[in-house]
PDB file of N, CA and C in Angstrom:
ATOM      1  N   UNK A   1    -161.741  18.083  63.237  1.00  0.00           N
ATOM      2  CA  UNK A   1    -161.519  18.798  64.478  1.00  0.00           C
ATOM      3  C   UNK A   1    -160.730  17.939  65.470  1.00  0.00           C
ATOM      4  N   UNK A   2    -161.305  16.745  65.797  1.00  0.00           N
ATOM      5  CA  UNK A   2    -160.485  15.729  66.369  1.00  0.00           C
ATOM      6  C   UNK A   2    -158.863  15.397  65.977  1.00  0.00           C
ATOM      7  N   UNK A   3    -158.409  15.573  64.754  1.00  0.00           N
ATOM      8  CA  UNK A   3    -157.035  15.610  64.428  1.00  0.00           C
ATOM      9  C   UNK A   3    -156.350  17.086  64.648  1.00  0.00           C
ATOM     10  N   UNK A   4    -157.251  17.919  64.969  1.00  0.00           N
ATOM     11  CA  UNK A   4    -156.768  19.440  65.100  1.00  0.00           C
ATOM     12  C   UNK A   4    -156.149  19.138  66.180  1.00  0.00           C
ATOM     13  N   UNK A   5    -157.159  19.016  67.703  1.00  0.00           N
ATOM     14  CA  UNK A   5    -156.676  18.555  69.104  1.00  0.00           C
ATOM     15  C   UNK A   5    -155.911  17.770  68.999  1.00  0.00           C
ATOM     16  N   UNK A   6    -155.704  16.752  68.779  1.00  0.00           N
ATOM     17  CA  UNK A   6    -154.700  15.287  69.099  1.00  0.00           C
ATOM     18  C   UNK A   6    -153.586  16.024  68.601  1.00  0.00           C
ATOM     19  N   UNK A   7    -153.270  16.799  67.526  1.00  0.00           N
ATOM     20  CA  UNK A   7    -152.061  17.654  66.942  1.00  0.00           C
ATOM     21  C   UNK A   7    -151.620  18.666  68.060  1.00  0.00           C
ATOM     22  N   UNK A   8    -152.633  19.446  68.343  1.00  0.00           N
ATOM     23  CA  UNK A   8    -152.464  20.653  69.521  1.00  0.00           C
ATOM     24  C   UNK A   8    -151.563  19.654  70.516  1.00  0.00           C
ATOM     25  N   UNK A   9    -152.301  18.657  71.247  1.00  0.00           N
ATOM     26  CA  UNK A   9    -151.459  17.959  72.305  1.00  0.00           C
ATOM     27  C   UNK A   9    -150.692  17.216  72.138  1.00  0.00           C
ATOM     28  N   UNK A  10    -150.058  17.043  70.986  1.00  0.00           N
ATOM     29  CA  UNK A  10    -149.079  15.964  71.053  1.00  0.00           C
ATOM     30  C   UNK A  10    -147.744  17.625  71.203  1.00  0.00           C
ATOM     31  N   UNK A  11    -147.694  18.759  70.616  1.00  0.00           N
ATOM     32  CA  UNK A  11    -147.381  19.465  69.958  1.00  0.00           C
ATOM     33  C   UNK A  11    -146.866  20.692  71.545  1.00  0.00           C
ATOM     34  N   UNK A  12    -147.816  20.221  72.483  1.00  0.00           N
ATOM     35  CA  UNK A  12    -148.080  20.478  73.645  1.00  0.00           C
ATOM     36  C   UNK A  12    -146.857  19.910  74.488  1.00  0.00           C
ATOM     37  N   UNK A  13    -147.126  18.311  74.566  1.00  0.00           N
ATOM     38  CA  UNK A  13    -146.076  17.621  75.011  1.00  0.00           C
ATOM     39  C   UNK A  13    -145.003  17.736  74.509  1.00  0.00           C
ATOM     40  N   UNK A  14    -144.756  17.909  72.921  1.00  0.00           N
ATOM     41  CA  UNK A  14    -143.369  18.054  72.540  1.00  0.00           C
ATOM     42  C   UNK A  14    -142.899  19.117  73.258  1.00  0.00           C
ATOM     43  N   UNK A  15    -143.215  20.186  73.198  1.00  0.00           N
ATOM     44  CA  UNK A  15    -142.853  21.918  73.655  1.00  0.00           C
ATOM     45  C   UNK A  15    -142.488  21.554  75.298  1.00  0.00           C
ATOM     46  N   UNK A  16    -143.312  20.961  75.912  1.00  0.00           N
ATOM     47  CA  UNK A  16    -143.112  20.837  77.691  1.00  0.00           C
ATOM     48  C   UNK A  16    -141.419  19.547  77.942  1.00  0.00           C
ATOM     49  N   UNK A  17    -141.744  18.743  76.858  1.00  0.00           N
ATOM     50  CA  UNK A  17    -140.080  17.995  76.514  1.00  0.00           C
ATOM     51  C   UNK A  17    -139.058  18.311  76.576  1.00  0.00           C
ATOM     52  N   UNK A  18    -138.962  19.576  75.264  1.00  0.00           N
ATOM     53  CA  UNK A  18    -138.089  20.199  74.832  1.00  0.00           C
ATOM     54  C   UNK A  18    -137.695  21.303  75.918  1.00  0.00           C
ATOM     55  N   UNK A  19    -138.320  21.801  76.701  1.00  0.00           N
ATOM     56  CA  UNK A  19    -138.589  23.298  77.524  1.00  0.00           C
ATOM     57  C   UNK A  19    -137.614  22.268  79.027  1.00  0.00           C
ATOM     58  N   UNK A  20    -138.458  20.975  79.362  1.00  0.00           N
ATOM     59  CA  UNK A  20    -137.711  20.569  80.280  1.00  0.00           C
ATOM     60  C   UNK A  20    -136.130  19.497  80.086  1.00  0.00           C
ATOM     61  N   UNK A  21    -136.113  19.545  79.162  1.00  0.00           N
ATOM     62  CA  UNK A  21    -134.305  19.160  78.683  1.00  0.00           C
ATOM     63  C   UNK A  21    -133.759  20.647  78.584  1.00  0.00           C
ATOM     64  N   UNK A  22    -134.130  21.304  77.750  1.00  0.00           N
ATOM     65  CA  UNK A  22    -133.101  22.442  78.177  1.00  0.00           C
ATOM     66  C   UNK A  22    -133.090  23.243  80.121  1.00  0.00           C
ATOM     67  N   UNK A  23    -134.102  22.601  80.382  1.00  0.00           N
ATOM     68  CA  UNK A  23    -133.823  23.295  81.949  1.00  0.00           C
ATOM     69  C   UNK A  23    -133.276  22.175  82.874  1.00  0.00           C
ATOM     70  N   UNK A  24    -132.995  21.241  82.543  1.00  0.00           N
ATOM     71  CA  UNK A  24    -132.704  19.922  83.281  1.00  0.00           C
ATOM     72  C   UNK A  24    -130.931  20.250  82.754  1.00  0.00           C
ATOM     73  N   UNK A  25    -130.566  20.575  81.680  1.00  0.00           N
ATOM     74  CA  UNK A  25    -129.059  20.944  81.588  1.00  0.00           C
ATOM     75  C   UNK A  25    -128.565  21.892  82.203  1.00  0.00           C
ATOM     76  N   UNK A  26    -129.503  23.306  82.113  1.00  0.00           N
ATOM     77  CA  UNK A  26    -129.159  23.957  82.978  1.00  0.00           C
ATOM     78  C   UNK A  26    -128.617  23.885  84.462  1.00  0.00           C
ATOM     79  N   UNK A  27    -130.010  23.013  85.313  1.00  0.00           N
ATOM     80  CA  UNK A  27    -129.974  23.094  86.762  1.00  0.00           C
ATOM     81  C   UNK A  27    -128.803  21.872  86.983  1.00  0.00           C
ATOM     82  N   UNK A  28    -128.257  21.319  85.508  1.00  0.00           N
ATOM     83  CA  UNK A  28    -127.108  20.881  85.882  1.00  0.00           C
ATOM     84  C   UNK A  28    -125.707  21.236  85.859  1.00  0.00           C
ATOM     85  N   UNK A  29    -126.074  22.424  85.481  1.00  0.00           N
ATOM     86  CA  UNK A  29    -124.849  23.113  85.369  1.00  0.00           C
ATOM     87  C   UNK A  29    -124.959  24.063  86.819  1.00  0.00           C
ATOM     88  N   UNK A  30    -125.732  24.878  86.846  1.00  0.00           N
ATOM     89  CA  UNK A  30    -126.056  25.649  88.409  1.00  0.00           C
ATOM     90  C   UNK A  30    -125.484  24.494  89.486  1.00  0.00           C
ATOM     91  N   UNK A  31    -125.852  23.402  89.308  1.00  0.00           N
ATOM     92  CA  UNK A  31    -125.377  22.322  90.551  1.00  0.00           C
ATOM     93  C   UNK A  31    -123.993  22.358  90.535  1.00  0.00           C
ATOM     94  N   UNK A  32    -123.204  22.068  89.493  1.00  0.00           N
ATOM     95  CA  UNK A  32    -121.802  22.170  89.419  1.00  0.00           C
ATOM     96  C   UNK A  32    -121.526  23.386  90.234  1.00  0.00           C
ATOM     97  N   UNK A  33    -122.379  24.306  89.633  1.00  0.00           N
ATOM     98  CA  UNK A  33    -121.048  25.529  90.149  1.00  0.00           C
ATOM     99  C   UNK A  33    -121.741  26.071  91.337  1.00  0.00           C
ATOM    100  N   UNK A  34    -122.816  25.565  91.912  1.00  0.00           N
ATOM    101  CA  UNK A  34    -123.067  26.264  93.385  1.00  0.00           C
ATOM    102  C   UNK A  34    -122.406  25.169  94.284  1.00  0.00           C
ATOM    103  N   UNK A  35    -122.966  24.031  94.136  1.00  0.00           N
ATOM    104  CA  UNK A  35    -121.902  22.917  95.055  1.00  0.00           C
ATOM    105  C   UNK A  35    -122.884  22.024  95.587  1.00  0.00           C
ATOM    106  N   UNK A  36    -122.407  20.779  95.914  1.00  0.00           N
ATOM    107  CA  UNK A  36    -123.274  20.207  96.429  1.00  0.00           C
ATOM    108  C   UNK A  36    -123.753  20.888  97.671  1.00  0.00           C
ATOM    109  N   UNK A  37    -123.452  21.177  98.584  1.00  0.00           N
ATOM    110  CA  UNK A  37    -123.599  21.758 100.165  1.00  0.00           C
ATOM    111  C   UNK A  37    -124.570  22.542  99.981  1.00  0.00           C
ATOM    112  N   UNK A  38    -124.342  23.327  99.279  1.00  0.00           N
ATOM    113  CA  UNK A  38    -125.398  24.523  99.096  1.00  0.00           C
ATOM    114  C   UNK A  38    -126.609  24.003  98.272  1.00  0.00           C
ATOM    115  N   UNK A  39    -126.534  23.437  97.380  1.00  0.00           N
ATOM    116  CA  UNK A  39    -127.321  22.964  96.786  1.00  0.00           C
ATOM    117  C   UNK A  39    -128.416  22.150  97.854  1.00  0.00           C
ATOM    118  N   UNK A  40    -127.788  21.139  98.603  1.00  0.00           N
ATOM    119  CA  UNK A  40    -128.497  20.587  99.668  1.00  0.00           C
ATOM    120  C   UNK A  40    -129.460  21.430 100.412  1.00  0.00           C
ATOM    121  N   UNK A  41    -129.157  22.475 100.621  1.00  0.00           N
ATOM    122  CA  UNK A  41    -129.986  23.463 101.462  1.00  0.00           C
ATOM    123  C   UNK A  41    -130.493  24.172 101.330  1.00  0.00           C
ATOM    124  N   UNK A  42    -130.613  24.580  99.037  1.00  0.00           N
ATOM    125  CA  UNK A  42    -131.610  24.704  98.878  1.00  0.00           C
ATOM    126  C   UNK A  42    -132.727  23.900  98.385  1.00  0.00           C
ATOM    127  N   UNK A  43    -131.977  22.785  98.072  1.00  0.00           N
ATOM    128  CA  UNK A  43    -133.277  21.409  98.196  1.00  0.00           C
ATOM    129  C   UNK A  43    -134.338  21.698  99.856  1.00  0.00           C
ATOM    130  N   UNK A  44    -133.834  21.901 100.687  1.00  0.00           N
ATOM    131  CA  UNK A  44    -134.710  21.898 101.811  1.00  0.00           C
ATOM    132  C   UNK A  44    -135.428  22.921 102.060  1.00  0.00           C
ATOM    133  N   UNK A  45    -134.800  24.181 100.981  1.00  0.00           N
ATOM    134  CA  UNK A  45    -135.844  25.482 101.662  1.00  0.00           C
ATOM    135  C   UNK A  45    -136.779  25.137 100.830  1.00  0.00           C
ATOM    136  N   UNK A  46    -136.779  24.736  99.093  1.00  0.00           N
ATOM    137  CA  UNK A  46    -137.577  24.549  98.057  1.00  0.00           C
ATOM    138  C   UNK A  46    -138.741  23.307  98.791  1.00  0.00           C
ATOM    139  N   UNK A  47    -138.262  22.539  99.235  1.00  0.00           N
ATOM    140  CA  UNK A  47    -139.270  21.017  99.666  1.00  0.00           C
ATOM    141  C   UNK A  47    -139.527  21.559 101.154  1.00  0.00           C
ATOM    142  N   UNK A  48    -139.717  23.035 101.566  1.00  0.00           N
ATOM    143  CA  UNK A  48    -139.974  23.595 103.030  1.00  0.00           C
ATOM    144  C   UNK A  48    -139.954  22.420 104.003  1.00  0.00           C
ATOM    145  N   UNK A  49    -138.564  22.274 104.122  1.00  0.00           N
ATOM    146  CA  UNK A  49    -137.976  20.836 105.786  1.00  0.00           C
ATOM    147  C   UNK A  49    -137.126  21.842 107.029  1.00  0.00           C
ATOM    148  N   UNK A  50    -137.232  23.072 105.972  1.00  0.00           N
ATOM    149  CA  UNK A  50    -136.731  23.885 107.426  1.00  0.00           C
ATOM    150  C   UNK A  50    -137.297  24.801 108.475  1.00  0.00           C
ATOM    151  N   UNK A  51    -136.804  25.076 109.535  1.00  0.00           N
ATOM    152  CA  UNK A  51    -137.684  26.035 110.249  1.00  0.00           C
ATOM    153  C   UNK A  51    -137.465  26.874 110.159  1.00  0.00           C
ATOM    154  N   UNK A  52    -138.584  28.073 110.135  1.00  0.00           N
ATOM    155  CA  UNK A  52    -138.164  29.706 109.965  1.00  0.00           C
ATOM    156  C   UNK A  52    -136.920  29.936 110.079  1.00  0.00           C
ATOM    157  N   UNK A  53    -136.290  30.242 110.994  1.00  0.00           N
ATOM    158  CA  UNK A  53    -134.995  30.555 110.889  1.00  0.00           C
ATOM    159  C   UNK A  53    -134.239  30.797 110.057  1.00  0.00           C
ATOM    160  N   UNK A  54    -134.256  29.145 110.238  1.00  0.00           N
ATOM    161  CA  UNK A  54    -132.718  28.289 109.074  1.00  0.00           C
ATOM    162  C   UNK A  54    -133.247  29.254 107.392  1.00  0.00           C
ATOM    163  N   UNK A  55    -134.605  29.141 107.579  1.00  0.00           N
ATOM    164  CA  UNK A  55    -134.826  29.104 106.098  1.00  0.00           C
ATOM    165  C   UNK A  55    -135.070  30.552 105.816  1.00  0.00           C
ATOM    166  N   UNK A  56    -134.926  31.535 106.712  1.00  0.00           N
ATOM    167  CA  UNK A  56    -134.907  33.111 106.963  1.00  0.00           C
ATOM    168  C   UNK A  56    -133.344  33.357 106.767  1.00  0.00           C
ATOM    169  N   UNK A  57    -132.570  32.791 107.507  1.00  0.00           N
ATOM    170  CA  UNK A  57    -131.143  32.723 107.288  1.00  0.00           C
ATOM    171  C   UNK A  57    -130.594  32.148 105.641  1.00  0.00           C
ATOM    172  N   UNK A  58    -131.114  31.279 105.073  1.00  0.00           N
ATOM    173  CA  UNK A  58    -130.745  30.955 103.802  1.00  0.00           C
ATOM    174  C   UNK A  58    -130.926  32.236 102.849  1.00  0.00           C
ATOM    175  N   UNK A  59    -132.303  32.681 102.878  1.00  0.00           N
ATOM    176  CA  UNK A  59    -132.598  33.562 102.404  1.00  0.00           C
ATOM    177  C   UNK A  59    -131.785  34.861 102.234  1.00  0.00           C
ATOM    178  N   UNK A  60    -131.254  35.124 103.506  1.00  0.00           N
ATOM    179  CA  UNK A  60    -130.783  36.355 103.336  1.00  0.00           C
ATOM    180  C   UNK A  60    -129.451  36.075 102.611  1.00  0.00           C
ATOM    181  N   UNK A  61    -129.008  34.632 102.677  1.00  0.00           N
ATOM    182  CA  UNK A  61    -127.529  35.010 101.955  1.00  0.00           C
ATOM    183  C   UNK A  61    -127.966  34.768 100.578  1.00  0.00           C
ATOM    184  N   UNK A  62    -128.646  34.471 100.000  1.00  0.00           N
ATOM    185  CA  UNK A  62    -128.835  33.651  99.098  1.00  0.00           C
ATOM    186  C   UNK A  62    -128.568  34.645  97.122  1.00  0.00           C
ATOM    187  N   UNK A  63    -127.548  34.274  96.547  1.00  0.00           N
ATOM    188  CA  UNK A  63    -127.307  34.703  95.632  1.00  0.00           C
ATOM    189  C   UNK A  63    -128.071  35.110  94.151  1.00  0.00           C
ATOM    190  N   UNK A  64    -127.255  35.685  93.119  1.00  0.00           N
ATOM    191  CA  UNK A  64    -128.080  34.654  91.772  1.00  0.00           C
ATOM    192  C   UNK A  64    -128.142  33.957  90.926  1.00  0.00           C
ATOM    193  N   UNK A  65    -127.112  32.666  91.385  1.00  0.00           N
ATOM    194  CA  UNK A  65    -127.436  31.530  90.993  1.00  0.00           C
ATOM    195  C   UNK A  65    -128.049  30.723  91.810  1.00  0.00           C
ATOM    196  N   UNK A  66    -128.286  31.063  92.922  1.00  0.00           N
ATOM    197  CA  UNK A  66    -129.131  30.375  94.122  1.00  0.00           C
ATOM    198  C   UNK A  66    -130.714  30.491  94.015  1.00  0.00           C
ATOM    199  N   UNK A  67    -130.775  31.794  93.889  1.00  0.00           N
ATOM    200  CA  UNK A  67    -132.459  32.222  93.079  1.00  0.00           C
ATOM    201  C   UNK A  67    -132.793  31.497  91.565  1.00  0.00           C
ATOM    202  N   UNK A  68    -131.672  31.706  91.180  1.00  0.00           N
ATOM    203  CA  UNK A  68    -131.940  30.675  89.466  1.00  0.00           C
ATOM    204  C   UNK A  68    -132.107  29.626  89.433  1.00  0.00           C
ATOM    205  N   UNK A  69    -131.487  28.713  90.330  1.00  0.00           N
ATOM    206  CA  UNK A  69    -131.391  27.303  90.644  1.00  0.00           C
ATOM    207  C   UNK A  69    -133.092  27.225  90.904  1.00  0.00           C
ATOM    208  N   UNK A  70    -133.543  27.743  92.146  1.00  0.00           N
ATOM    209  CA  UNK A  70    -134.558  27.753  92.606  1.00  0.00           C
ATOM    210  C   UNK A  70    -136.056  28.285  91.419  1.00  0.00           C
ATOM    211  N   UNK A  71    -135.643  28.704  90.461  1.00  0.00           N
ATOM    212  CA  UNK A  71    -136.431  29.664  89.812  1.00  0.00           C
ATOM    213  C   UNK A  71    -136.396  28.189  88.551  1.00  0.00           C
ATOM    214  N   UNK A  72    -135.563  27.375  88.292  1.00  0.00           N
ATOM    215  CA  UNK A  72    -135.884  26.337  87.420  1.00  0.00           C
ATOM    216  C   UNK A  72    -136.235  25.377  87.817  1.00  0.00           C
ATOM    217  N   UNK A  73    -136.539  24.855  88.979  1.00  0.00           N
ATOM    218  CA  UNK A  73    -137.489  23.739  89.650  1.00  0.00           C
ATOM    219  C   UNK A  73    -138.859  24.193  89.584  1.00  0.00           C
ATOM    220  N   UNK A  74    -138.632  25.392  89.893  1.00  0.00           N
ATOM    221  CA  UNK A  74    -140.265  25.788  90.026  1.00  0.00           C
ATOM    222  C   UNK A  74    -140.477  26.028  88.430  1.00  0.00           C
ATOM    223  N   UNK A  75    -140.083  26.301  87.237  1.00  0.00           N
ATOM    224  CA  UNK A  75    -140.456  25.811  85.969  1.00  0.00           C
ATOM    225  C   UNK A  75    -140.355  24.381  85.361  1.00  0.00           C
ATOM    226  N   UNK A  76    -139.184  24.017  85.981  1.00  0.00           N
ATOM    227  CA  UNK A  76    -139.319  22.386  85.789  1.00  0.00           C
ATOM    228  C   UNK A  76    -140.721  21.575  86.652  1.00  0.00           C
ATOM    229  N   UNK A  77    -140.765  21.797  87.399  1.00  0.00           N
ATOM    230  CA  UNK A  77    -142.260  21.216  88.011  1.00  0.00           C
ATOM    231  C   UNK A  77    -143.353  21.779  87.100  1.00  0.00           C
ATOM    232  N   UNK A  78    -143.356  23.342  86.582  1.00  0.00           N
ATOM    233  CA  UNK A  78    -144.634  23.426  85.390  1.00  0.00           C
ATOM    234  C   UNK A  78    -144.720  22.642  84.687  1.00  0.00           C
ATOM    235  N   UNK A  79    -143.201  22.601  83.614  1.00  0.00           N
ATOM    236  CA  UNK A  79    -143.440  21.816  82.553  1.00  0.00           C
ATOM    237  C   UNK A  79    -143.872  20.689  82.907  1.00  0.00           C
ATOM    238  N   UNK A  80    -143.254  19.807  83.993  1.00  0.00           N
ATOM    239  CA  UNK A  80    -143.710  18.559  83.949  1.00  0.00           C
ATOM    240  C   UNK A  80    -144.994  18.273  84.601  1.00  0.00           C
ATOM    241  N   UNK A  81    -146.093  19.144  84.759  1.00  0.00           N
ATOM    242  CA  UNK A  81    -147.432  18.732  85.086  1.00  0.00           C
ATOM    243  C   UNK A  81    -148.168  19.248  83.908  1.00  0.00           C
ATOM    244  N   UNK A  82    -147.504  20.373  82.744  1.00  0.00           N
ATOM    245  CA  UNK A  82    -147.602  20.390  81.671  1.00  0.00           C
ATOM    246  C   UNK A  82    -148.234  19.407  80.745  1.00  0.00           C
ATOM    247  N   UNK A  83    -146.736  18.540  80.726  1.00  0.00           N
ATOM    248  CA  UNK A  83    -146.436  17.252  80.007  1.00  0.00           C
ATOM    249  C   UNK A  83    -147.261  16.210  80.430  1.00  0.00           C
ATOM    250  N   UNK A  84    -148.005  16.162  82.022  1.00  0.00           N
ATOM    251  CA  UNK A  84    -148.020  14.840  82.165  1.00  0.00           C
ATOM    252  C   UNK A  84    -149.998  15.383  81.903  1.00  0.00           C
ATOM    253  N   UNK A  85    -150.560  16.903  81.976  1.00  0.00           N
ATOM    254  CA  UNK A  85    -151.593  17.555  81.328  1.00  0.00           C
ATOM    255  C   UNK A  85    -151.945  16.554  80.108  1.00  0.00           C
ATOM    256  N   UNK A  86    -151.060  17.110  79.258  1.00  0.00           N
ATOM    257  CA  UNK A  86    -151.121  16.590  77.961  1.00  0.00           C
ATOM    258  C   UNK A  86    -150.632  14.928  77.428  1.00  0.00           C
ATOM    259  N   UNK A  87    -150.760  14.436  78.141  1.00  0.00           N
ATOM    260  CA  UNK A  87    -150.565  13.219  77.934  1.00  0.00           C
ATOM    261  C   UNK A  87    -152.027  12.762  78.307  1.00  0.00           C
ATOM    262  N   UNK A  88    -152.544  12.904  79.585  1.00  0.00           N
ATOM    263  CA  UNK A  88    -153.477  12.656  80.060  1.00  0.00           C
ATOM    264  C   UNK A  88    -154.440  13.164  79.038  1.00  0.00           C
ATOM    265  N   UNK A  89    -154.737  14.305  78.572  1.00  0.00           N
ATOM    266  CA  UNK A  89    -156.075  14.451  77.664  1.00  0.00           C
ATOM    267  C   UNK A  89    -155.526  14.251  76.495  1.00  0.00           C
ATOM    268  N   UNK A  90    -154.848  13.822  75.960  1.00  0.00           N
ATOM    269  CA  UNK A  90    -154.577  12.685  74.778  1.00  0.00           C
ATOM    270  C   UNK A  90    -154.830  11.465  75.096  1.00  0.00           C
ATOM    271  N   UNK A  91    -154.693  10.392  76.248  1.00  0.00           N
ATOM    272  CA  UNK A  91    -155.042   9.232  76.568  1.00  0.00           C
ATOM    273  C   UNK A  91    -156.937   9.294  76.299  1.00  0.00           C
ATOM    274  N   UNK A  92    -157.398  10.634  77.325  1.00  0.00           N
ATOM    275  CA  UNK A  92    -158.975  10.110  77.268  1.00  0.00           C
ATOM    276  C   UNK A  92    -159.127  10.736  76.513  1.00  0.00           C
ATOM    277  N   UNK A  93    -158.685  11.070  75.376  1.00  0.00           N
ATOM    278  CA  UNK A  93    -159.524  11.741  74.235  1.00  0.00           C
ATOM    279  C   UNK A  93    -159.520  10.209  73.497  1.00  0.00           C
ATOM    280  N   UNK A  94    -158.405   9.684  73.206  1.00  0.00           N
ATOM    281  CA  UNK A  94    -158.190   8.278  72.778  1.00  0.00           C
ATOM    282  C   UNK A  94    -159.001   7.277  73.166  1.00  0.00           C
ATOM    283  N   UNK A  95    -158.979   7.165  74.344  1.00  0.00           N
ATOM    284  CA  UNK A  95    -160.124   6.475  74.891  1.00  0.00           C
ATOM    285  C   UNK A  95    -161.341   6.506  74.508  1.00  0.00           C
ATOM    286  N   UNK A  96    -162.012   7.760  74.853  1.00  0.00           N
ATOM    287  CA  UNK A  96    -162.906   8.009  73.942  1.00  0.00           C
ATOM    288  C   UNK A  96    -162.973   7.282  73.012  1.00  0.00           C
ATOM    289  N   UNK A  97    -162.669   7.798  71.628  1.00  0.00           N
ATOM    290  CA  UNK A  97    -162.525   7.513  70.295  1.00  0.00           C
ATOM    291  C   UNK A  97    -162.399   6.174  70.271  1.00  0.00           C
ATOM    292  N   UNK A  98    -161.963   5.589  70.945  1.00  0.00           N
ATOM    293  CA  UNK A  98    -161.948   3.730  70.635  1.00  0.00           C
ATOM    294  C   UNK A  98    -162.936   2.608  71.942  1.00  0.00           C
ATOM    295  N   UNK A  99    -163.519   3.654  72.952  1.00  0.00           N
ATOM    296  CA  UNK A  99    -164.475   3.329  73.826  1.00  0.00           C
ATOM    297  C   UNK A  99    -165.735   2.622  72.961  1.00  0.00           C
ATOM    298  N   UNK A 100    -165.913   1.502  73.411  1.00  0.00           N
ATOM    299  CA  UNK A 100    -167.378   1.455  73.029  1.00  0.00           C
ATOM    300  C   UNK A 100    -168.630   2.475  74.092  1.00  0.00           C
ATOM    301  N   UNK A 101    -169.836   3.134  73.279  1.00  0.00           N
ATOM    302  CA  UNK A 101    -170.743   3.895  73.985  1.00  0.00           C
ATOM    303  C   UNK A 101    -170.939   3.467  75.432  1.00  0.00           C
ATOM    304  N   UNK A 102    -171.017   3.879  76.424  1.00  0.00           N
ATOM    305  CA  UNK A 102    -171.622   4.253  78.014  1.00  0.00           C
ATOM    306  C   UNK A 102    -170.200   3.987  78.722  1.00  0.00           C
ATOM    307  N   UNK A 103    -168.926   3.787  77.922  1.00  0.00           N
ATOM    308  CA  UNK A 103    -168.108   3.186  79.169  1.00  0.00           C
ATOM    309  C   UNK A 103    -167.033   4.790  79.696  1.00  0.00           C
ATOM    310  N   UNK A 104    -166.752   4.360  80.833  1.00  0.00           N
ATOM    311  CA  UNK A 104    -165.901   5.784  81.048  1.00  0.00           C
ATOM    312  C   UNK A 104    -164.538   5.693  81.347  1.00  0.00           C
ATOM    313  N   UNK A 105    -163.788   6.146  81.161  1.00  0.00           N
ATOM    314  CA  UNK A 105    -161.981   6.279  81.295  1.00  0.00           C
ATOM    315  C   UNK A 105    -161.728   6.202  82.754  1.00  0.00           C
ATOM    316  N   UNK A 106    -160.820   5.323  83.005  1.00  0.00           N
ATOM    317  CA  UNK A 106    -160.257   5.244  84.109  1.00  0.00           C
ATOM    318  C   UNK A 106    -159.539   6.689  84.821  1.00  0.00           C
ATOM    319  N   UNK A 107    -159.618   6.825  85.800  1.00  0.00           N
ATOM    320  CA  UNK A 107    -158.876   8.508  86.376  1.00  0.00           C
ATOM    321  C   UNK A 107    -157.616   8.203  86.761  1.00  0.00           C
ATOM    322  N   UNK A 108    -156.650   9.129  86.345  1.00  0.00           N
ATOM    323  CA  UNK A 108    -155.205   8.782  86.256  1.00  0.00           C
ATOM    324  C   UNK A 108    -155.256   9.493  88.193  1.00  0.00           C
ATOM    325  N   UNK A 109    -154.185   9.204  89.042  1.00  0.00           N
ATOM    326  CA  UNK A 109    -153.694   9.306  90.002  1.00  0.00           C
ATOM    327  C   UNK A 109    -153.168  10.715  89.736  1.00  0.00           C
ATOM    328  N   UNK A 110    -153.013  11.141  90.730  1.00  0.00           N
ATOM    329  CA  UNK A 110    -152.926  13.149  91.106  1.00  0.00           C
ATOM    330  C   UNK A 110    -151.602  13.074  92.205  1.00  0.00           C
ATOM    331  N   UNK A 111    -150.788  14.131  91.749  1.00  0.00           N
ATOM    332  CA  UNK A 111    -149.693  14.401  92.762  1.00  0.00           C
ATOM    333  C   UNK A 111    -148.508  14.594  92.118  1.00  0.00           C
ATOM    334  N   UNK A 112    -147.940  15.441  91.701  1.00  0.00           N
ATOM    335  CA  UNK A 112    -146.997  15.854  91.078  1.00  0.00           C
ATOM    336  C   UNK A 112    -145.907  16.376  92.209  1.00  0.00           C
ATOM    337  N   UNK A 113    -144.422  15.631  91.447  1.00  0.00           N
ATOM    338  CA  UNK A 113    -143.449  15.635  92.703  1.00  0.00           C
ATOM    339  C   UNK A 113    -142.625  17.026  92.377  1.00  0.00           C
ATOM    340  N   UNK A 114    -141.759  17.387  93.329  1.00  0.00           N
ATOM    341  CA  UNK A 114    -141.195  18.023  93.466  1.00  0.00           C
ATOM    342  C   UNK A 114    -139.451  18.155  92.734  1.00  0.00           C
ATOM    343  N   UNK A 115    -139.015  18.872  91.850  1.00  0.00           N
ATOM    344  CA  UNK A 115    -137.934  18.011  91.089  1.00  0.00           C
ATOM    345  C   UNK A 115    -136.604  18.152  92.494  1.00  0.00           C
ATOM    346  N   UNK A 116    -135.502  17.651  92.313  1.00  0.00           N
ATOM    347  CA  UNK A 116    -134.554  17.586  93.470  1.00  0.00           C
ATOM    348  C   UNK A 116    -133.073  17.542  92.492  1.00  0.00           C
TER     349      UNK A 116
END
């Protein structure tokens, strides 16, 4: 059963890898062709640095490669809390398994960034 899981999550991480290289080419291609400028400003509506307005005003012009752009950060941030999921319960499952009895796994740090 234990080689079932460790398979599931390694299998896990591969899939969240693979899922975020093909969206990391993408949002590099969307960057090319929306522009830097624009791009800049939707880095700020996505990381909310603007005030209503500005960011009411973005909105309304806002295209669809501007929504797409925006629509693969917010899957690129899944995958990669995905990935960093499954890394983590592969470490303390590992742990585990090579722990001597009463000791407990260190807790990994929390906060997943925002991609840019």
């Amino acid at each position: 059963m234990d080689d079932e899981i460790e398979q599931f999550l390694a299998e896990m991480a591969k899939g969240a890898e693979a899922t975020i290289h093909e969206l990391e080419i993408e949002e590099a291609t969307l960057r090319a062709l929306i522009g830097d400028e624009r791009v800049e400003e939707l880095e700020r509506l996505w990381t909310k640095q603007l005030d209503p307005a500005d960011e009411e005003d973005i909105k309304r012009y806002m295209d669809w490669d501007d929504k797409k752009l925006i629509w693969i950060w917010h899957r690129l941030e899944r995958s990669r809390e995905r990935r960093v999921a499954a890394g983590r319960a592969y470490m303390i499952r590992s742990q585990h398994s090579t722990a001597p009895a009463g000791t407990a796994p260190a807790r990994p740090a929390r906060g997943p960034r925002k991609p840019l």
